[in-house]
Protein backbone atom coordinates (compact mmCIF):
# COMPACT_ATOMS: atom_id res chain seq x y z
CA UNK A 1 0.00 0.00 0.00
CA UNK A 2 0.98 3.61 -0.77
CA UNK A 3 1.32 6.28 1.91
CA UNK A 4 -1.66 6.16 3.48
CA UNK A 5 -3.32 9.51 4.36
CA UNK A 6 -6.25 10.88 7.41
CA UNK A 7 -8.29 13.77 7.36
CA UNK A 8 -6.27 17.11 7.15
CA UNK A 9 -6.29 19.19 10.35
CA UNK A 10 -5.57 16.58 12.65
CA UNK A 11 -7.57 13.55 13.95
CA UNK A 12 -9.69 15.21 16.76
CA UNK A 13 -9.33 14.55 20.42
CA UNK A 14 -11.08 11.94 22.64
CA UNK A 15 -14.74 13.77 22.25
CA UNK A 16 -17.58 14.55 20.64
CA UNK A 17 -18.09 14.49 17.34
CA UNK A 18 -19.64 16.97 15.04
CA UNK A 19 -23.14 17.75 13.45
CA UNK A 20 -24.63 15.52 10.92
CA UNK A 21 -24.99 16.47 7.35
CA UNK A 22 -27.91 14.15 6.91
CA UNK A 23 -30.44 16.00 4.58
CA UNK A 24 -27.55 16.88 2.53
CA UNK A 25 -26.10 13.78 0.99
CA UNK A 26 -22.91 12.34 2.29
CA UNK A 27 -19.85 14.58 3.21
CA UNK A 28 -16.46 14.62 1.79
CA UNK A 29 -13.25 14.39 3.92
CA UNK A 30 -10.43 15.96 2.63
CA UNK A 31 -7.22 13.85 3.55
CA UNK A 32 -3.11 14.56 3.94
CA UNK A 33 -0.78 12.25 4.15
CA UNK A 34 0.93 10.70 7.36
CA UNK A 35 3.12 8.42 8.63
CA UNK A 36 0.86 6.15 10.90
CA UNK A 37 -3.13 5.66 11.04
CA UNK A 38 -5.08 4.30 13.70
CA UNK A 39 -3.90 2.89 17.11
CA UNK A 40 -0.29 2.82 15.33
CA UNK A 41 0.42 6.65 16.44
CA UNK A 42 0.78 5.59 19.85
CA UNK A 43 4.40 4.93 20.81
CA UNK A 44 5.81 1.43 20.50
CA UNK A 45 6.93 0.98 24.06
CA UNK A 46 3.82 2.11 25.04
CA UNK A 47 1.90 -0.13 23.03
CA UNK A 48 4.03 -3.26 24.05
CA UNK A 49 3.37 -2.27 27.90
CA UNK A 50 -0.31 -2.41 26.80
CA UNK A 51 -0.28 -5.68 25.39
CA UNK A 52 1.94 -7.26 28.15
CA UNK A 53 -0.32 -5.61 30.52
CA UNK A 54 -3.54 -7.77 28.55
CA UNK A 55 -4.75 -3.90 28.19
CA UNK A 56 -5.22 -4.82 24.97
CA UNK A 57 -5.34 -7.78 22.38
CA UNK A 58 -3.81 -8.45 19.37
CA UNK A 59 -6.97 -7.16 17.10
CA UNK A 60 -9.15 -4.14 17.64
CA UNK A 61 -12.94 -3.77 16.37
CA UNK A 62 -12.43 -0.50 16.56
CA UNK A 63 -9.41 2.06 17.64
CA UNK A 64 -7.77 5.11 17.10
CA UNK A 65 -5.11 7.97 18.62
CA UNK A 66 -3.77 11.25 17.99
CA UNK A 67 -0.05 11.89 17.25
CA UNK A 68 1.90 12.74 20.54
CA UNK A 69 2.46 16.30 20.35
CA UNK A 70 5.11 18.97 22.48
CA UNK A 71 3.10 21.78 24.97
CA UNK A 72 4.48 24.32 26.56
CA UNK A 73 3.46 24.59 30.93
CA UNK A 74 3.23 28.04 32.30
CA UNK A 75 6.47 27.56 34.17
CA UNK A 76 8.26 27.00 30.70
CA UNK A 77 9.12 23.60 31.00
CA UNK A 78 7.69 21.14 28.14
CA UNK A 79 5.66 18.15 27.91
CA UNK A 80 5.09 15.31 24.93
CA UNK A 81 1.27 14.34 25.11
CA UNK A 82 -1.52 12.29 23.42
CA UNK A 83 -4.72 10.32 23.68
CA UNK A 84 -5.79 6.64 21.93
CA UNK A 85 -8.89 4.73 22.48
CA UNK A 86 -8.87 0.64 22.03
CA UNK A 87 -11.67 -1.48 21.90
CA UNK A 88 -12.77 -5.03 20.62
CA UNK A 89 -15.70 -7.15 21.96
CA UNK A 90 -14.56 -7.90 25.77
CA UNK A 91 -12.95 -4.62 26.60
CA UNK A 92 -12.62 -0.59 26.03
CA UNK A 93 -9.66 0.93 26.94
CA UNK A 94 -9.10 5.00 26.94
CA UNK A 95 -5.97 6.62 27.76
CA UNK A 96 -3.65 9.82 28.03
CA UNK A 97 -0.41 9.40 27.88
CA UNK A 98 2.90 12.13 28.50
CA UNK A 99 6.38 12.54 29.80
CA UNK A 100 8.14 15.51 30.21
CA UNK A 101 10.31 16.91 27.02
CA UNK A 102 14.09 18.87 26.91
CA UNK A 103 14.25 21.78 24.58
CA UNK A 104 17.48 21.74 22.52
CA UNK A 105 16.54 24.83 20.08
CA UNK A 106 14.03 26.08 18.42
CA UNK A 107 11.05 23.51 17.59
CA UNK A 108 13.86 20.97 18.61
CA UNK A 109 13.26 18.96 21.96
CA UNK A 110 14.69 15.59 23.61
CA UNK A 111 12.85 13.17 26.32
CA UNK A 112 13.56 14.19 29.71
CA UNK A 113 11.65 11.27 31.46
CA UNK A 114 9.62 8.45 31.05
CA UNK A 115 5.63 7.72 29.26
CA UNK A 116 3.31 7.88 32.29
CA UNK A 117 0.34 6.62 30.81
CA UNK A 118 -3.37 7.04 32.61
CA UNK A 119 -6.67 6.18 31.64
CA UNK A 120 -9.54 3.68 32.35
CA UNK A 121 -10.73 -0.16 31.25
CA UNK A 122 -13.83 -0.91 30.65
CA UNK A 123 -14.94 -4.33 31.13
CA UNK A 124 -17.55 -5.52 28.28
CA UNK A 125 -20.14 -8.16 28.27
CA UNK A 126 -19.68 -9.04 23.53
CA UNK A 127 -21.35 -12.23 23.79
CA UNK A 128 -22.60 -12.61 20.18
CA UNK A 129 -19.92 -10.47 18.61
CA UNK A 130 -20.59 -7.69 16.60
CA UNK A 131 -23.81 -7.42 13.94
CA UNK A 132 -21.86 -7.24 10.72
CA UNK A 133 -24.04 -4.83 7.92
CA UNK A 134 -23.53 -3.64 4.06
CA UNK A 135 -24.14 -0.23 3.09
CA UNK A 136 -24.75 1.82 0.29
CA UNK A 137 -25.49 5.50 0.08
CA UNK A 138 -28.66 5.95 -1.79
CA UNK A 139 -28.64 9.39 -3.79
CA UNK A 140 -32.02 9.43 -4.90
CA UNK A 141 -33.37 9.20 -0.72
CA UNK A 142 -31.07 12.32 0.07
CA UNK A 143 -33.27 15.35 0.41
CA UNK A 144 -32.01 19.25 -0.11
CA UNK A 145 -30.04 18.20 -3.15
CA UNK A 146 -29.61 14.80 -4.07
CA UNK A 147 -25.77 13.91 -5.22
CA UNK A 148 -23.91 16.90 -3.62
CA UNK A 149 -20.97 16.33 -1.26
CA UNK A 150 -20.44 18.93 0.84
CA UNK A 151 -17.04 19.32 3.04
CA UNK A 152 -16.86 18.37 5.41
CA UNK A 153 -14.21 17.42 9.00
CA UNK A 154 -16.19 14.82 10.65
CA UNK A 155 -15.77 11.17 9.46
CA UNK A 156 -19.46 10.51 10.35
CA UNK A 157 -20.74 12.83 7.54
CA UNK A 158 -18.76 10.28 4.79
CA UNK A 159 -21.30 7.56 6.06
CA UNK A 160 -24.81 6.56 5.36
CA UNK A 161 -26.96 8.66 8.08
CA UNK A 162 -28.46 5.65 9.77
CA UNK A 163 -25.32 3.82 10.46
CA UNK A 164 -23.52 7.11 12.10
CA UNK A 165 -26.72 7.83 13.95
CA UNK A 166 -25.78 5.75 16.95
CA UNK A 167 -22.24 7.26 17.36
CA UNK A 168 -23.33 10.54 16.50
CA UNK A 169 -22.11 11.93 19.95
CA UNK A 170 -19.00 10.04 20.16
CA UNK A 171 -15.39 10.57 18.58
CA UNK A 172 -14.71 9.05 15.55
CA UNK A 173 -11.02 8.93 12.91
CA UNK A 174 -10.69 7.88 9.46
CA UNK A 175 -7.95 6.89 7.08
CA UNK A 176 -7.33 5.51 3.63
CA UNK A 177 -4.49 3.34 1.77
CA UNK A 178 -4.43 2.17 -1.51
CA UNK A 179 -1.65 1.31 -4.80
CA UNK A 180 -1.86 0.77 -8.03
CA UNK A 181 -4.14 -1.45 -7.76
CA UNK A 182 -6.53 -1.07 -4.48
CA UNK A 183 -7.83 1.43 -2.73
CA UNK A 184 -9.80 1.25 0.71
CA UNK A 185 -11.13 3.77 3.31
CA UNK A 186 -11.81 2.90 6.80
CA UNK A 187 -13.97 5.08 9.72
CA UNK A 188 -14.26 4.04 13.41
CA UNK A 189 -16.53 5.27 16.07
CA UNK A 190 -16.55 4.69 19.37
CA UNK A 191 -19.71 6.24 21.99
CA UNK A 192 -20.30 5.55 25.47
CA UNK A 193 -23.55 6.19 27.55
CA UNK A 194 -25.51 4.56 30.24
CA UNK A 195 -23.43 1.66 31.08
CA UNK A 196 -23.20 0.49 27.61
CA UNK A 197 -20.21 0.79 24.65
CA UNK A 198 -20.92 1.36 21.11
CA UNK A 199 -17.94 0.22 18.38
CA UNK A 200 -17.92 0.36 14.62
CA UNK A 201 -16.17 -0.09 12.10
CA UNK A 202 -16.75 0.39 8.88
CA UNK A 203 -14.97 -0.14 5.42
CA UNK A 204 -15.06 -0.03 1.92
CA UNK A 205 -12.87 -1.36 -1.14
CA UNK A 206 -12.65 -0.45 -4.64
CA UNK A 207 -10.40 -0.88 -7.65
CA UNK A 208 -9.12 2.75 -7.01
CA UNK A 209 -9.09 5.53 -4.87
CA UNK A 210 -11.98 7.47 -7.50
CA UNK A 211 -14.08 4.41 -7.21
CA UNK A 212 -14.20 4.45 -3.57
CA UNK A 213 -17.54 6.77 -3.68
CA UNK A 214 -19.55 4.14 -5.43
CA UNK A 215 -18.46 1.42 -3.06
CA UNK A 216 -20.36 -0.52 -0.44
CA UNK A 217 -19.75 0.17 3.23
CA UNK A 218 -19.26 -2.86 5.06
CA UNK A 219 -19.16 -2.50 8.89
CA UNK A 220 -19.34 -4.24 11.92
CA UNK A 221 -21.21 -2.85 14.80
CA UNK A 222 -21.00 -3.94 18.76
CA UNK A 223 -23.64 -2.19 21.24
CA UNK A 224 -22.65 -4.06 24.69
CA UNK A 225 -23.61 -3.12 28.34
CA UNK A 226 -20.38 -2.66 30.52
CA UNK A 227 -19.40 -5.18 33.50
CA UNK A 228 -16.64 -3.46 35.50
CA UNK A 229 -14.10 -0.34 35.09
CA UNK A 230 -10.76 -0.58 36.09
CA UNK A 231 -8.03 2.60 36.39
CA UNK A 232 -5.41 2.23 34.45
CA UNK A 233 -2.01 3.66 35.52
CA UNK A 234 1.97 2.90 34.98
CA UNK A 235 4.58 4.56 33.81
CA UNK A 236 7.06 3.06 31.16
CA UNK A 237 10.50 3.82 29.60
């Protein structure tokens, strides 16, 4: 696969998501490249502690992060920071993670100390696994101007209205990859309210990158009650 490339201006944080262009047709996203999609921004070492910790498993339904990035404290002193989410059908896990940062010169820094990584588990009752769906965006249905695509920032709006619907108030990330031969584009949501988790995960395929619009959405969807939360906190090198 090529380069592969998420929305420009930055995934957003560990939030809500935006306002649905239903009664306008589906949005468009516009994308930039970058060097890692998904969970995969997230450090290595940090990842690895996850895993050994059984944090998380080897496969996610659903997950996504936001490049580590420096800040600036009122004292002066820097910090590294970011956020990921992970889930599949038995667990949820949402964290921060930092550690403090040495500036060398200008826009030039150093690590000063270790990943202290915080954040919570939820425990989820999946039996059943997740309901597994084909979609297709049907023009003709859309009202206020059948066939438009507007711009638009929130991977939601790229998806058939009823399928978003449930995740509407959650955070959500997309991404795409192709080569000369294949192109797919992938969104994940993730909502949580009263006691239960929402996941999904949806994808489509084509022949190329320009086909992509015409192509089914296939996703998989898990709406499970939670069992138990746990704290998560350690720090790693």
């Amino acid at each position: 696969m090529g380069k592969p490339i998420v929305p420009s201006g930055g995934r957003p944080p560990v939030s809500g998501s935006g306002r649905s262009l239903d009664r306008r047709g589906p949005g468009q996203l516009s994308y930039e490249e970058a060097d890692d999609i998904g969970f995969d921004v997230v450090p290595m070492q940090i990842r690895k502690a996850l895993r050994s910790r059984s944090l998380i498993g080897s496969q996610a339904l659903a997950a996504d992060g936001r490049d580590p990035i420096v800040k600036r404290r009122a004292d002066g002193t820097c910090y590294q920071t970011g956020d990921a989410w992970w889930g599949d059908e038995t667990r949820l896990l949402v964290i921060d993670y930092r550690r403090d940062m040495e500036q060398m010169g200008e826009r030039q820094f150093r690590p000063a100390g270790a990943w202290r990584v915080e954040g919570q588990l939820s425990r989820l009752s999946g039996a059943g696994g997740p309901e597994q769906s084909t979609w297709r965006y049907d023009a003709a249905a859309a009202t206020g101007g059948a066939g438009r695509t507007p711009k638009t920032h929130d991977p939601l709006d790229i998806l058939p209205p009823d399928l978003a619907r449930p995740v509407r108030d959650g955070v959500a990330a997309a991404w795409k990859t192709w080569n000369s031969k294949s192109a797919d584009e992938t969104v994940v949501a993730m909502y949580c309210a009263n006691e239960r988790v929402l996941l999904l995960r949806c994808v489509r395929e084509a022949s190329s990158r320009q086909a992509l619009a015409l192509a089914d959405w296939h996703a998989e969807t898990l709406n499970v009650p939670v069992t138990e939360r746990e704290i998560v906190r350690f720090v790693c090198q």
